[in-house]
Protein backbone atom coordinates (compact mmCIF):
# COMPACT_ATOMS: atom_id res chain seq x y z
CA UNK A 1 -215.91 8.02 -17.61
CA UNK A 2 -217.96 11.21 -18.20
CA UNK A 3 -214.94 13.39 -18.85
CA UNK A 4 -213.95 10.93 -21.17
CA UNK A 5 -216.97 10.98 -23.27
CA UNK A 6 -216.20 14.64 -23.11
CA UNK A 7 -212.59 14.90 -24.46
CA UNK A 8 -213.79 12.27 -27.40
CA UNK A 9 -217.00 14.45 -28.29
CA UNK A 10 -214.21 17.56 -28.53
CA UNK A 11 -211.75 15.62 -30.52
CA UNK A 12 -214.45 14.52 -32.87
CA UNK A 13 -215.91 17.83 -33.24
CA UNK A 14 -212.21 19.14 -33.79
CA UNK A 15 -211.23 16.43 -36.82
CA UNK A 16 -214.75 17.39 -38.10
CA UNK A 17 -214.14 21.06 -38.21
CA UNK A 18 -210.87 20.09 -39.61
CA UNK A 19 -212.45 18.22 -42.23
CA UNK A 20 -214.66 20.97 -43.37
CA UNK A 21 -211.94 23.32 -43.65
CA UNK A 22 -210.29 20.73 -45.65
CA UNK A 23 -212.77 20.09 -48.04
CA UNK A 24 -212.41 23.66 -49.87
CA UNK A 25 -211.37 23.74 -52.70
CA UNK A 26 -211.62 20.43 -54.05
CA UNK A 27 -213.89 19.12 -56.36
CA UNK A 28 -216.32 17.51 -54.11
CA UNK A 29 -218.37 15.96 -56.48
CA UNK A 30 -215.77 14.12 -58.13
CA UNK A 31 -215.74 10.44 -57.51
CA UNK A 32 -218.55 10.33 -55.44
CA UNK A 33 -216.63 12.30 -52.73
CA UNK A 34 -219.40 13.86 -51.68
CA UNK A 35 -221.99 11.48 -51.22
CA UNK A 36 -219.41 9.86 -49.49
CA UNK A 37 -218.36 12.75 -47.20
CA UNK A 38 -222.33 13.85 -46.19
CA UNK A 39 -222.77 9.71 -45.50
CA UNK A 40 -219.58 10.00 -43.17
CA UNK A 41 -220.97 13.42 -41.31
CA UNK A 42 -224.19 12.26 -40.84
CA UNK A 43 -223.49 8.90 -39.41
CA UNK A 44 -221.12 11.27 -36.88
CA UNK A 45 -223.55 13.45 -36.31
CA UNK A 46 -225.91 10.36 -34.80
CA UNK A 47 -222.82 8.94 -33.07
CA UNK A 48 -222.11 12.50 -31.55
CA UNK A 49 -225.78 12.72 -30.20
CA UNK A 50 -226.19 9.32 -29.14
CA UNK A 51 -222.93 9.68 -27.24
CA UNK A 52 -224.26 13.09 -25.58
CA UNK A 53 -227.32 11.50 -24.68
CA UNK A 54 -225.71 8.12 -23.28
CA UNK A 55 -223.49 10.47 -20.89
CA UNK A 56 -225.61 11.06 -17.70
CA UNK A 57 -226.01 7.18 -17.97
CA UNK A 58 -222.09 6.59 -17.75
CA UNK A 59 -220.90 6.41 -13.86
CA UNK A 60 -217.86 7.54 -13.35
């Protein structure tokens, strides 16, 4: 189950790297895009940690 938590901590660091790359060049204040995109990172940003944190208390 550990190695699990693993692979989905990678993936989600991946789509969030891809995100960022992503985001240039668009107007990011537009349509509230950005309010919405830093609400969206920071709520994965506490799901990343608390998923870290949670790991040594997964068995296998």
């Amino acid at each position: 189950m550990s190695h699990q938590v693993d692979r989905v901590l990678d993936e989600v660091d991946t789509a969030l790297r891809q995100l960022r790359r992503s985001m240039r060049g668009i107007p990011v204040r537009r349509e509230g895009l950005k309010a919405m995109h830093d609400k969206m990172a920071k709520s994965m940003g506490q799901l990343t940690v608390a998923l870290d944190d949670a790991r040594s208390t997964i068995k296998n």
